[in-house]
PDB file of N, CA and C in Angstrom:
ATOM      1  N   UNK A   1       9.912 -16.090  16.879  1.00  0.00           N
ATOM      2  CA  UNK A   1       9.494 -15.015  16.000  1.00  0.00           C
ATOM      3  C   UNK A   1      10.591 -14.744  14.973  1.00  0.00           C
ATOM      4  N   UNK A   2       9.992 -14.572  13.532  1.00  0.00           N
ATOM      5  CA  UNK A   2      11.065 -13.743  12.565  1.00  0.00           C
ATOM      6  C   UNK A   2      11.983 -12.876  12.528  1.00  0.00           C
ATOM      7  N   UNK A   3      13.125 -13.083  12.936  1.00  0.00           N
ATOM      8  CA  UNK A   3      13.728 -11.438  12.699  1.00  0.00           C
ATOM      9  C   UNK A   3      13.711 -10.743  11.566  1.00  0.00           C
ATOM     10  N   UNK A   4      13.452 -10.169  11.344  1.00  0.00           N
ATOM     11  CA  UNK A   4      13.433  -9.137   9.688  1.00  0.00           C
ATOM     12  C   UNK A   4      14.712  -7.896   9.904  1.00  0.00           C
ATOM     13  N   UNK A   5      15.324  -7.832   8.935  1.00  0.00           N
ATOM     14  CA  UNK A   5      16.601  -6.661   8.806  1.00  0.00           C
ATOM     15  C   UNK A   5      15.520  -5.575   8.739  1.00  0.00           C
ATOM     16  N   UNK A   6      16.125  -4.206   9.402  1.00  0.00           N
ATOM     17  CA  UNK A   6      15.993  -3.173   9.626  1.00  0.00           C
ATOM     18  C   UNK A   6      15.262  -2.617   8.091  1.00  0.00           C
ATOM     19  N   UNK A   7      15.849  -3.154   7.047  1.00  0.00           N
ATOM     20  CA  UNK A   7      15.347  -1.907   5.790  1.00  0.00           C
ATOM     21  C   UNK A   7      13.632  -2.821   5.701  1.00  0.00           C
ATOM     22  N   UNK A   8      13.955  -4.367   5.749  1.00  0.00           N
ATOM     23  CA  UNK A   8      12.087  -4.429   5.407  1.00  0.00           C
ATOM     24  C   UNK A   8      11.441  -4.155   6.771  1.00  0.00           C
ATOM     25  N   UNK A   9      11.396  -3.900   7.635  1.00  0.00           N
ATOM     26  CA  UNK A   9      10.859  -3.562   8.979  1.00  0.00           C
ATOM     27  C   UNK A   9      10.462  -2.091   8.557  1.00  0.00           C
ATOM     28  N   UNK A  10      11.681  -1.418   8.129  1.00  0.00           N
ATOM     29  CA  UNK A  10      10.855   0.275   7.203  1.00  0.00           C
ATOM     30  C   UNK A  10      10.032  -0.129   5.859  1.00  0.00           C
ATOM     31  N   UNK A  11      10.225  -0.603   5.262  1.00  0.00           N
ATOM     32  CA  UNK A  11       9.365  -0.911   3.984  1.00  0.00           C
ATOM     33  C   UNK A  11       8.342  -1.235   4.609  1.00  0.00           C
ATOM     34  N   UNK A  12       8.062  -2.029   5.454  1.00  0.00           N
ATOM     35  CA  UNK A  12       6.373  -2.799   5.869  1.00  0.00           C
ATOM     36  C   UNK A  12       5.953  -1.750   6.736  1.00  0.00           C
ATOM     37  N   UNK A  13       6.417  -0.767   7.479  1.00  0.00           N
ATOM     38  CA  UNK A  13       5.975   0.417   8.285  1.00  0.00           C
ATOM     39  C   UNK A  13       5.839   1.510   7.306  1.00  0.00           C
ATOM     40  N   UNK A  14       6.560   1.982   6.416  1.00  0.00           N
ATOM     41  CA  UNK A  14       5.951   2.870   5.129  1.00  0.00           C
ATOM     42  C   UNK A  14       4.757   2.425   4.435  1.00  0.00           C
ATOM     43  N   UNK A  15       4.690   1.022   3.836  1.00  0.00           N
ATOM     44  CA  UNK A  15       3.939   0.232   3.128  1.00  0.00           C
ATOM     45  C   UNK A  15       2.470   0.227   3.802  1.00  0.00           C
ATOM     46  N   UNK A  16       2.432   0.564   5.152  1.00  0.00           N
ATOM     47  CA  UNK A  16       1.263   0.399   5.755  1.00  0.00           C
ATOM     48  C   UNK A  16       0.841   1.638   5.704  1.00  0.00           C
ATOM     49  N   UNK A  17       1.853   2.677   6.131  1.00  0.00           N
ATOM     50  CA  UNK A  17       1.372   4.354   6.011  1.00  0.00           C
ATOM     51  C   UNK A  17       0.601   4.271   4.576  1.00  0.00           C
ATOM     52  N   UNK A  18       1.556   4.275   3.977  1.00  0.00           N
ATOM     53  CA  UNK A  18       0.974   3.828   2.062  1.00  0.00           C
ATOM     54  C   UNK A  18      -0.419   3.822   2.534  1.00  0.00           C
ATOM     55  N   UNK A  19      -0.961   2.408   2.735  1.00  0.00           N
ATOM     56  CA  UNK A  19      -2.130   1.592   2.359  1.00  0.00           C
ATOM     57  C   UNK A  19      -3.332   2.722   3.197  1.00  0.00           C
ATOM     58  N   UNK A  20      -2.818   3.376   4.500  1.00  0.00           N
ATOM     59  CA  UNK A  20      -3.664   4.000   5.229  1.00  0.00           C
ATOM     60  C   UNK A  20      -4.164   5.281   4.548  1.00  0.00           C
ATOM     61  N   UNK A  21      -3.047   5.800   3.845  1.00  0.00           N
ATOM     62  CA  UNK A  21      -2.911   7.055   3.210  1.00  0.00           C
ATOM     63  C   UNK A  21      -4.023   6.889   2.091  1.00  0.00           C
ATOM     64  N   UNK A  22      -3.766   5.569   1.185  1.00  0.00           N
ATOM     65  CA  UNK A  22      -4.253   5.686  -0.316  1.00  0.00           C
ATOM     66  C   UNK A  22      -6.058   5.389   0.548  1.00  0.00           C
ATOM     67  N   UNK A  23      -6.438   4.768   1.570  1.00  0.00           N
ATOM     68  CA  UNK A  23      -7.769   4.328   2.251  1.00  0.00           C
ATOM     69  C   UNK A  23      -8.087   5.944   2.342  1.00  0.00           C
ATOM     70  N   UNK A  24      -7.531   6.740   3.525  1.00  0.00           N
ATOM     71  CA  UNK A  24      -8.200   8.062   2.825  1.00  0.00           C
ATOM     72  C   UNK A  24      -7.816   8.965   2.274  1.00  0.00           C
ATOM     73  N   UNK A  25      -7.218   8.712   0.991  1.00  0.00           N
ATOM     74  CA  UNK A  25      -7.752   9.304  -0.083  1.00  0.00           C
ATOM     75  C   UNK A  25      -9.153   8.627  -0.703  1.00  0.00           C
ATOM     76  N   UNK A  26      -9.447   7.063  -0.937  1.00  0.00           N
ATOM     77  CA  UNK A  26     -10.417   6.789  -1.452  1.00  0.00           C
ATOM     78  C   UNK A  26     -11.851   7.432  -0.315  1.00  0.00           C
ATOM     79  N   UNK A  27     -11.734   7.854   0.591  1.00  0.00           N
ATOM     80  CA  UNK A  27     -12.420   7.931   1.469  1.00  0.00           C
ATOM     81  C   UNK A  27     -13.183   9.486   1.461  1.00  0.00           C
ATOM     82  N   UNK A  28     -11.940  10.077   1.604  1.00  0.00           N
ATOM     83  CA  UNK A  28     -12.175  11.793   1.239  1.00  0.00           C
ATOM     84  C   UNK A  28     -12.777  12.323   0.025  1.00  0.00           C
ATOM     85  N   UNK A  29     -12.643  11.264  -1.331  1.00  0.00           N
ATOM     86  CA  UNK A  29     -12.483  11.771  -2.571  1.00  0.00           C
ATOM     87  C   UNK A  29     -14.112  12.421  -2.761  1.00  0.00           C
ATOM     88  N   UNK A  30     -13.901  13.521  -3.472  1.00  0.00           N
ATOM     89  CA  UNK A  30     -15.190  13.866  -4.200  1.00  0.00           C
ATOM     90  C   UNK A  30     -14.842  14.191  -5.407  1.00  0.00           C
ATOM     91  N   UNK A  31     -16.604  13.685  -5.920  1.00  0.00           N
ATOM     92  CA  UNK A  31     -16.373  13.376  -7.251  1.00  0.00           C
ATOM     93  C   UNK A  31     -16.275  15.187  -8.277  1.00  0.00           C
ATOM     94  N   UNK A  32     -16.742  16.168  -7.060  1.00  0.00           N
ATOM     95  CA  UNK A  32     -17.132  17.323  -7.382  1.00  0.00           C
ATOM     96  C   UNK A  32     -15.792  17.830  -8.280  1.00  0.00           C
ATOM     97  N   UNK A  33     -15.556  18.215  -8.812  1.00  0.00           N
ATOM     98  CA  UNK A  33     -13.865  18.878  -9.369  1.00  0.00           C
ATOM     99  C   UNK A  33     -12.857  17.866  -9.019  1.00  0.00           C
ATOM    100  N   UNK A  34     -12.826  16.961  -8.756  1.00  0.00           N
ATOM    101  CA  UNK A  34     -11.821  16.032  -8.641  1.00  0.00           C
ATOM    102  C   UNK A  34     -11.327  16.251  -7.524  1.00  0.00           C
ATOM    103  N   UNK A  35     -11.887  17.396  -6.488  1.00  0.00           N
ATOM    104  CA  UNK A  35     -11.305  17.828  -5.152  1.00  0.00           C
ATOM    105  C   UNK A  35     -11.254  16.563  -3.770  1.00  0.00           C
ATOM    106  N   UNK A  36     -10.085  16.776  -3.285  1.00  0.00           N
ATOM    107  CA  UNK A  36     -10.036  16.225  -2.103  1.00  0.00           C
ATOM    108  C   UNK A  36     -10.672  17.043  -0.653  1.00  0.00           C
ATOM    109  N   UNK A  37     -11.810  16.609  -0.089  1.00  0.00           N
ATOM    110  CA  UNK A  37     -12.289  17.194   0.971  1.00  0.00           C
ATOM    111  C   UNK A  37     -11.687  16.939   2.270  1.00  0.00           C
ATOM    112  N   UNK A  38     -10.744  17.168   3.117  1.00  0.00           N
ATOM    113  CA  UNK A  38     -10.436  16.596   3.983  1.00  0.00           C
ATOM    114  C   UNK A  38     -11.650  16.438   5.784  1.00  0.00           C
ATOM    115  N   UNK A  39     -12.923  17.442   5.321  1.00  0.00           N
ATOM    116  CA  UNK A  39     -13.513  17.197   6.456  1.00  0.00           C
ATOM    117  C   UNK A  39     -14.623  16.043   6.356  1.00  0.00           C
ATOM    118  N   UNK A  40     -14.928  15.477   4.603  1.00  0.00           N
ATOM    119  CA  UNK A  40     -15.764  14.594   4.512  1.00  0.00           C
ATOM    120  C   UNK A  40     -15.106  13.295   4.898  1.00  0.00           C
ATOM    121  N   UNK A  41     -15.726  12.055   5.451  1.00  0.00           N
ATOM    122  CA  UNK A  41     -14.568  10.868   5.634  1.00  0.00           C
ATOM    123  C   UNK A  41     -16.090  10.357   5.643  1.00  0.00           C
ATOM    124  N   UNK A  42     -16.220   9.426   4.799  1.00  0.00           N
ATOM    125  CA  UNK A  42     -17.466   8.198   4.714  1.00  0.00           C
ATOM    126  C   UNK A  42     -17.368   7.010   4.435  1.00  0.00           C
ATOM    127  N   UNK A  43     -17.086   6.289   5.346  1.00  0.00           N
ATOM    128  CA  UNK A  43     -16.877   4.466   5.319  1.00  0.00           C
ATOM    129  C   UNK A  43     -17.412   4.288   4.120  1.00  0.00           C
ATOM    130  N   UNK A  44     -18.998   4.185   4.123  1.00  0.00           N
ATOM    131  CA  UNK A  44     -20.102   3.786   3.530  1.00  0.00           C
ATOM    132  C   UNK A  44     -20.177   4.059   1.775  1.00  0.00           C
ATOM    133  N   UNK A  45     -19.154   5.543   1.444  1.00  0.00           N
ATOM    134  CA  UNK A  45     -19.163   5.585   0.131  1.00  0.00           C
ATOM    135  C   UNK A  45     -17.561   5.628  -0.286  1.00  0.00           C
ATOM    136  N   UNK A  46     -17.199   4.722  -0.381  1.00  0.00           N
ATOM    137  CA  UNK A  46     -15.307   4.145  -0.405  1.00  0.00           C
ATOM    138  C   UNK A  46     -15.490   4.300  -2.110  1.00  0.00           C
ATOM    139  N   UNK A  47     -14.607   5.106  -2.596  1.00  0.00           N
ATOM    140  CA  UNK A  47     -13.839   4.811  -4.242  1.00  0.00           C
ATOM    141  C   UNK A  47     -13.105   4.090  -3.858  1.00  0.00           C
ATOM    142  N   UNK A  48     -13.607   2.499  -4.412  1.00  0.00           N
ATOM    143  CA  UNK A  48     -12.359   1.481  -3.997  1.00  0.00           C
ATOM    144  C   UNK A  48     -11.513   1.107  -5.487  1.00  0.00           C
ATOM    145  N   UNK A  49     -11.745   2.016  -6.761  1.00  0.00           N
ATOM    146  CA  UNK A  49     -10.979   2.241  -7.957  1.00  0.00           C
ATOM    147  C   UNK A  49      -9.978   2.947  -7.530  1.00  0.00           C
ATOM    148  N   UNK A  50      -9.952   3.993  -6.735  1.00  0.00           N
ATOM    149  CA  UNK A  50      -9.369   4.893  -6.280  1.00  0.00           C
ATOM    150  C   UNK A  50      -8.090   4.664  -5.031  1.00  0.00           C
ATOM    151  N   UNK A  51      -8.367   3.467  -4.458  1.00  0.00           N
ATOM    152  CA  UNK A  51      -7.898   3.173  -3.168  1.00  0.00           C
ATOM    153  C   UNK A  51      -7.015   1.993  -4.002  1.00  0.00           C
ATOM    154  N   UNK A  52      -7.262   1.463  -5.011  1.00  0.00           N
ATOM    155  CA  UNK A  52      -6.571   0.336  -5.399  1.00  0.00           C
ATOM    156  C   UNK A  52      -5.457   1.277  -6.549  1.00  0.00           C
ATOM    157  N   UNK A  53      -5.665   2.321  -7.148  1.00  0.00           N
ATOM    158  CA  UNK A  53      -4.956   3.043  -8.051  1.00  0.00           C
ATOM    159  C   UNK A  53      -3.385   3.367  -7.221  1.00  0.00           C
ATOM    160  N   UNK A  54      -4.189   3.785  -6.343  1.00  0.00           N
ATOM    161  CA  UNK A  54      -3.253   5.084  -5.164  1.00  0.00           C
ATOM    162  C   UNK A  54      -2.262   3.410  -4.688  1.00  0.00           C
ATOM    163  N   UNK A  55      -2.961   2.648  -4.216  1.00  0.00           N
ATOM    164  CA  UNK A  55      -2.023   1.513  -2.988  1.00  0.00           C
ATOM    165  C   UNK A  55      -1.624   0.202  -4.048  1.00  0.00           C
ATOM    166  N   UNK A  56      -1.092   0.503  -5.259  1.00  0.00           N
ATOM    167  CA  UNK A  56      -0.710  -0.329  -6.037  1.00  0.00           C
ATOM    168  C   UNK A  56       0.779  -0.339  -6.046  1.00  0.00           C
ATOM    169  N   UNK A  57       1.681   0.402  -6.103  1.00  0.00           N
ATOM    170  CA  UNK A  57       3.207   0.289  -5.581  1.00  0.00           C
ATOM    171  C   UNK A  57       3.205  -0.448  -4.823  1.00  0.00           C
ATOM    172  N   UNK A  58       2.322  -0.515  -3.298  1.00  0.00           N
ATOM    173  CA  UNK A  58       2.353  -1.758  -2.382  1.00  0.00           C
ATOM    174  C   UNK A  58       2.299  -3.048  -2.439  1.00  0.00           C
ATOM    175  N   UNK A  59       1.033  -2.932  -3.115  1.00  0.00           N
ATOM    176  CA  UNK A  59       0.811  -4.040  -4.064  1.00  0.00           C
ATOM    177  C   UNK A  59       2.043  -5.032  -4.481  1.00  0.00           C
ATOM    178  N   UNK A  60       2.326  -4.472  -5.618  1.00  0.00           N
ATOM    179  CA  UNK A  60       3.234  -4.800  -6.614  1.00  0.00           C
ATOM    180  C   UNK A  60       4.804  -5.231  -6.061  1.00  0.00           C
ATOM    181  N   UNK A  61       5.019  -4.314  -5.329  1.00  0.00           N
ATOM    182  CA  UNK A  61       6.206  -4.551  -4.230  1.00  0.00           C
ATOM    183  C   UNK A  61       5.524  -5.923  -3.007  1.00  0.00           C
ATOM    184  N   UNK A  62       4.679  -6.195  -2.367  1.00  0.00           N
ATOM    185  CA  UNK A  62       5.124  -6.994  -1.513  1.00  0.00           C
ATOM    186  C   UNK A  62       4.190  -8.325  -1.966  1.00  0.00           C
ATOM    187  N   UNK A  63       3.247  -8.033  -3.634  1.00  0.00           N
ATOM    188  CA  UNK A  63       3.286  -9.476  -3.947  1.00  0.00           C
ATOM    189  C   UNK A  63       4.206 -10.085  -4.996  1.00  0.00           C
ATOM    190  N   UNK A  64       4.487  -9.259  -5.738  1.00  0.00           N
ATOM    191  CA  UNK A  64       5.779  -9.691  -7.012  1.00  0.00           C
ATOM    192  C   UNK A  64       6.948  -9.470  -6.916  1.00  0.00           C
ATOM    193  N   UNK A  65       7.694  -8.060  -6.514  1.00  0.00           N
ATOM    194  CA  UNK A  65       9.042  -7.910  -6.009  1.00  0.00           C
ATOM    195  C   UNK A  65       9.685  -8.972  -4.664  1.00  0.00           C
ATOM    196  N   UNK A  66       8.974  -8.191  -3.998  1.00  0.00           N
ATOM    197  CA  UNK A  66       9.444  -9.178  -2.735  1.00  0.00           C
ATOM    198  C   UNK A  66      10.001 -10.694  -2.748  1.00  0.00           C
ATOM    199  N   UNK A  67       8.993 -11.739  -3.340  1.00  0.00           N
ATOM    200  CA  UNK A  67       8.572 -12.726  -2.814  1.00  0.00           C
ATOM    201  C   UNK A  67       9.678 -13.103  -3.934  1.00  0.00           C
ATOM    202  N   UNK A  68      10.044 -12.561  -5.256  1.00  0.00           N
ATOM    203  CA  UNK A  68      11.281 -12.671  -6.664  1.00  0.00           C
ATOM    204  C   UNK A  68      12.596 -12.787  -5.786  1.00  0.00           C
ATOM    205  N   UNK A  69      12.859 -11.667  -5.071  1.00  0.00           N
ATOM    206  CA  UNK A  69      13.725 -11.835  -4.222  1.00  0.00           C
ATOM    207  C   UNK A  69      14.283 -12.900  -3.338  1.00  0.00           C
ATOM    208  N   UNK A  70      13.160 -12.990  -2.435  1.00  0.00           N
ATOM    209  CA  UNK A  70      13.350 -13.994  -1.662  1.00  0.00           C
ATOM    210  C   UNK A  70      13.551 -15.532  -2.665  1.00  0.00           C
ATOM    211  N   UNK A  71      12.426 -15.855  -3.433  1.00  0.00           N
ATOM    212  CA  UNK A  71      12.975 -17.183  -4.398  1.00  0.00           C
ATOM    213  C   UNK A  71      14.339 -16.917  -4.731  1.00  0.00           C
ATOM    214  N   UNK A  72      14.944 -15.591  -5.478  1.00  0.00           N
ATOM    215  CA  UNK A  72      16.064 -15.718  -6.039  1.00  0.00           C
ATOM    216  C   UNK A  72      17.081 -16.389  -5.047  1.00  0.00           C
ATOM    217  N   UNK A  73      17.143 -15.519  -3.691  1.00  0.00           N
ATOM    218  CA  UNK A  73      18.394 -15.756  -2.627  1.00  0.00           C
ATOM    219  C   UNK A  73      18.079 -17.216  -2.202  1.00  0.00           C
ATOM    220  N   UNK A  74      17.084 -17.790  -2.146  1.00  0.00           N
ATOM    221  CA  UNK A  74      16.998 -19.158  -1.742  1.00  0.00           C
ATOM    222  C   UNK A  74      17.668 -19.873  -2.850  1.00  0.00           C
ATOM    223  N   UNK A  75      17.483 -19.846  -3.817  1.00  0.00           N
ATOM    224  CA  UNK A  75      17.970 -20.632  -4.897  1.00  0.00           C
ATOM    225  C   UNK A  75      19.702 -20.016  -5.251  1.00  0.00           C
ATOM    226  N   UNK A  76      20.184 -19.448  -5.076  1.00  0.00           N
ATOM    227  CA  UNK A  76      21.211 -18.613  -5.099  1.00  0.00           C
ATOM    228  C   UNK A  76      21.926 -19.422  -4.062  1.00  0.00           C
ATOM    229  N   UNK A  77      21.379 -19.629  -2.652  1.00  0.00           N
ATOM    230  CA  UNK A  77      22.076 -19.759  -1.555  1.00  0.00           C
ATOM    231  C   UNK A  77      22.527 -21.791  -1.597  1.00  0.00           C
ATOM    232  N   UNK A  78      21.604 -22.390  -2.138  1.00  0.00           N
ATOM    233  CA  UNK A  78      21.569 -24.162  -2.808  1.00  0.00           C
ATOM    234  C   UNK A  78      23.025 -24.539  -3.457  1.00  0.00           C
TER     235      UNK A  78
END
């Protein structure tokens, strides 16, 4: 198995809170006043504009940052 250093082991355990968090918000959202309902929760009607807005830092961090990194130190380390 991989060992991973302590700081991305927190990044991928935040990163997931993230992704769960921004799921309900797309989940809760009503369209009524822009209000967040926290007792509505409906699989079936997902703002997935909404879920991709909110969980895009994640995104962006573990498909473009990350992976820059890792190429850099490999090529760095040659």
């Amino acid at each position: 198995m991989i060992n991973f250093s302590l700081k991305t082991k927190i990044r991928f355990y935040l990163s997931l809170f993230w992704i769960f968090f921004s799921f309900f918000i797309a989940t809760t959202y009503s369209k009524l006043n822009g209000e967040i309902i926290v007792s509505w929760f409906d699989l079936y009607n997902v703002y997935w504009h909404i879920f991709y807005l909110v969980s895009t830092p994640v995104w962006i961090y573990w498909i473009v940052i990350r992976p820059y990194k890792w190429i850099k130190k490999i090529i760095s380390s040659e």
